[in-house]
Protein backbone atom coordinates (compact mmCIF):
# COMPACT_ATOMS: atom_id res chain seq x y z
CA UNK A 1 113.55 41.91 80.81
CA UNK A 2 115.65 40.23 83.53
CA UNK A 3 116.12 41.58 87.07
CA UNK A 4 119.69 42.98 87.90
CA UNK A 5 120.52 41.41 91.36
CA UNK A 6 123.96 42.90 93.36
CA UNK A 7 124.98 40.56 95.68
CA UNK A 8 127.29 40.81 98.65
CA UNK A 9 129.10 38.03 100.29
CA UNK A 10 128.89 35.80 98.00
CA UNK A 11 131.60 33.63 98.73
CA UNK A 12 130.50 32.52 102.02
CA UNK A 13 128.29 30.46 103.20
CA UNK A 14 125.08 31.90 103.30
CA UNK A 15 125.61 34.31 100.11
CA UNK A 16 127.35 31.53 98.00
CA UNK A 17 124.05 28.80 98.46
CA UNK A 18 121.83 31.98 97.25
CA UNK A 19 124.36 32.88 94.40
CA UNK A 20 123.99 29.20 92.95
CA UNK A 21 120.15 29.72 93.23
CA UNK A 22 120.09 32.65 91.60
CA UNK A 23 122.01 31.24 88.96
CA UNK A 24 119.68 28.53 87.43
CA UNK A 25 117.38 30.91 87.84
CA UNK A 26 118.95 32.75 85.32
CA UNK A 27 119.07 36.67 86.93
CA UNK A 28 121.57 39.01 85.92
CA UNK A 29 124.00 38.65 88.70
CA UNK A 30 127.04 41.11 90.29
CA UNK A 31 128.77 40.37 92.64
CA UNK A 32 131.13 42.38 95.30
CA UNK A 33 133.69 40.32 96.79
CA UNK A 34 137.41 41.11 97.79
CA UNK A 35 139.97 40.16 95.34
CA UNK A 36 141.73 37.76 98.12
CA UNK A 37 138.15 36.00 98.71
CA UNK A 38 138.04 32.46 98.98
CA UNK A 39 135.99 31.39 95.79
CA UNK A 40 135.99 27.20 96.22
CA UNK A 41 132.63 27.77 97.17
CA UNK A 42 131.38 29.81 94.21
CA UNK A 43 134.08 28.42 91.39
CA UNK A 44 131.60 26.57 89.26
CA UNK A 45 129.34 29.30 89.05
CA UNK A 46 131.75 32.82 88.84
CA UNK A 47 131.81 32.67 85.33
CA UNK A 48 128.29 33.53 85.27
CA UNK A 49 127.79 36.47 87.29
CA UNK A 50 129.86 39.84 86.73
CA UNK A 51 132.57 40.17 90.09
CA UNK A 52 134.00 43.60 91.43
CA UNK A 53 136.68 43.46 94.21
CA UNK A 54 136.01 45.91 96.53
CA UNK A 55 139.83 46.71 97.49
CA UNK A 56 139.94 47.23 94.19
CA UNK A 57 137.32 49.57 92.43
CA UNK A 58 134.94 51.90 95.02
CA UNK A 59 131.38 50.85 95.61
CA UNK A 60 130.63 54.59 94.67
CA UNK A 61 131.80 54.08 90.97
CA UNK A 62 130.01 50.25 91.03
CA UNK A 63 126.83 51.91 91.56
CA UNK A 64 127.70 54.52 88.74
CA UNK A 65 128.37 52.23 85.84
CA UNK A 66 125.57 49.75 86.59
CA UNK A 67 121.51 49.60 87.79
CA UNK A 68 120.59 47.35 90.40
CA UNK A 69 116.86 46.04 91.04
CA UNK A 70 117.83 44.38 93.84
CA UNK A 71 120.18 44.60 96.21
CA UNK A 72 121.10 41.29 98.55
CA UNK A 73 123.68 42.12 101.33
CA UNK A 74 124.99 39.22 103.38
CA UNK A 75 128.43 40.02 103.57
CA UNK A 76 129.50 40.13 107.34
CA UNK A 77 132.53 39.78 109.18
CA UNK A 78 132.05 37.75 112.64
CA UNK A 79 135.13 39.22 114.67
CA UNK A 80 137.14 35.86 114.76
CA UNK A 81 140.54 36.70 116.20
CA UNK A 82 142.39 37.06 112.99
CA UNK A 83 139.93 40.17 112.70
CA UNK A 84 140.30 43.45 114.00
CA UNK A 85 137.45 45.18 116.07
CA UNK A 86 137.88 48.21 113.19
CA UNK A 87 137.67 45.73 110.24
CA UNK A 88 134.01 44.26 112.32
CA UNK A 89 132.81 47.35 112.09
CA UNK A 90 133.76 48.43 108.66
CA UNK A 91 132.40 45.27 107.29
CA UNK A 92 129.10 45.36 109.52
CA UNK A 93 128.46 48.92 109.67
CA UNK A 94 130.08 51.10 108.07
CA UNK A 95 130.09 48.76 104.17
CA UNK A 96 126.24 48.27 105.15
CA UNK A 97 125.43 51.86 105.48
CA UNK A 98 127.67 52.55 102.35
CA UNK A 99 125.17 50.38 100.27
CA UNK A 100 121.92 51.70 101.34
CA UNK A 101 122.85 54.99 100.91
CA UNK A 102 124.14 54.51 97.47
């Protein structure tokens, strides 16, 4: 039986080096992302793991439709000036608290 593995943040730089390693080792992979990520990172490896963009479908109904054994959350949002003090905490906090609930 292989272990289901949702990952968050997978397209940056932390989250996309432990994507490609859990990739040869061969685990049954999701993936949230947003649907305007930047993928170079992850590109020769997407086709391999299921992807939900979160602007797109609610985290409520991901954890509906699928089981998760593990759940690896390294998406994060550092508060660079192109981002908003609200979207810091929505990524950091609020998101976070979202997924351990669920």
């Amino acid at each position: 039986m292989s272990i289901t593995i949702l990952l968050t943040g997978a397209t940056g730089f932390l989250g996309s080096h432990l994507l490609n390693n859990l990739v040869k080792q061969k685990y049954n992979i999701f993936i949230i992302k947003r649907s305007f990520s930047n993928t170079a990172r992850i590109k020769h490896i997407i086709k391999y793991v299921t992807s939900f963009d979160i602007d797109r479908i609610s985290l409520h109904s991901v954890f509906k439709k699928n089981y998760f054994d593990i759940v690896i959350h390294t998406a994060c949002e550092y508060g660079r000036s192109e981002h908003s003090l609200k979207e810091v905490l929505m990524t950091n906090f609020i998101f976070a608290t979202e997924l351990f609930e669920l």
